[in-house]
Protein backbone atom coordinates (compact mmCIF):
# COMPACT_ATOMS: atom_id res chain seq x y z
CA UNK A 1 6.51 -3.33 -21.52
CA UNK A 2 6.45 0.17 -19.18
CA UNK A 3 7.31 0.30 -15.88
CA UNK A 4 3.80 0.27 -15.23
CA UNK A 5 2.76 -2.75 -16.98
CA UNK A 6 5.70 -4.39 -15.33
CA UNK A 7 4.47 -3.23 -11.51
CA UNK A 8 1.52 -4.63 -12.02
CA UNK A 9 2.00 -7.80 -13.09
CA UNK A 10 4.05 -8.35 -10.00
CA UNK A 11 1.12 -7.21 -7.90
CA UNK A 12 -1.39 -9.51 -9.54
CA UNK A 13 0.88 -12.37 -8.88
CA UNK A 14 1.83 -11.83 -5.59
CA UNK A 15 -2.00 -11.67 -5.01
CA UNK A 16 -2.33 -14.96 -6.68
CA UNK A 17 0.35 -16.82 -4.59
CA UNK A 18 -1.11 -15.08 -1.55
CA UNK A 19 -4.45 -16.25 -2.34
CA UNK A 20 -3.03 -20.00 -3.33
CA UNK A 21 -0.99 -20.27 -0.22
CA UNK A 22 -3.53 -18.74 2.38
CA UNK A 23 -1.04 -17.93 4.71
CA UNK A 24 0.09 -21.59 5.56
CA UNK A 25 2.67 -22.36 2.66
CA UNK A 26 6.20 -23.75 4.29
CA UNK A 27 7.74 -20.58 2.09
CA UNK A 28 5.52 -17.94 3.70
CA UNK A 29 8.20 -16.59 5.92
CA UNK A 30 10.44 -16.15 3.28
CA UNK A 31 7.58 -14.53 1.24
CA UNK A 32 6.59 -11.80 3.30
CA UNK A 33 10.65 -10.83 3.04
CA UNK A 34 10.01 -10.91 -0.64
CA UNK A 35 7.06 -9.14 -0.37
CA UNK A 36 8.50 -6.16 1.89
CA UNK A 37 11.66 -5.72 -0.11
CA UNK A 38 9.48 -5.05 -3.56
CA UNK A 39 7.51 -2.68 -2.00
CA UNK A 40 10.62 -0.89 -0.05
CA UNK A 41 11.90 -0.41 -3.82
CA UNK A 42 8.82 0.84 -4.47
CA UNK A 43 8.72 3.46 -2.16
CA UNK A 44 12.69 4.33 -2.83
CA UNK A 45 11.37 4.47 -6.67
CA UNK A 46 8.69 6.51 -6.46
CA UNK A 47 10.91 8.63 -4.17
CA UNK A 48 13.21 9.50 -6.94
């Protein structure tokens, strides 16, 4: 798999646990963490 292919499977499933969880799950908090921290390494990726 490339970096690519790899990104965007992590997109597509934090759009399917987003969509799943509507914002209500008892993990969301903890999500939203998650979700910032991927795409801070994003950012300090594509940086490079």
């Amino acid at each position: 798999m490339t970096y690519k292919e790899i990104y965007d499977l992590h997109i597509q499933l934090l759009h399917v646990y987003e969509n799943n969880e509507k914002y209500q799950g008892p993990y969301q908090k903890q999500f939203n963490y998650f979700k910032r921290q991927f795409f801070i390494a994003e950012d300090i990726v594509m940086m490079l």
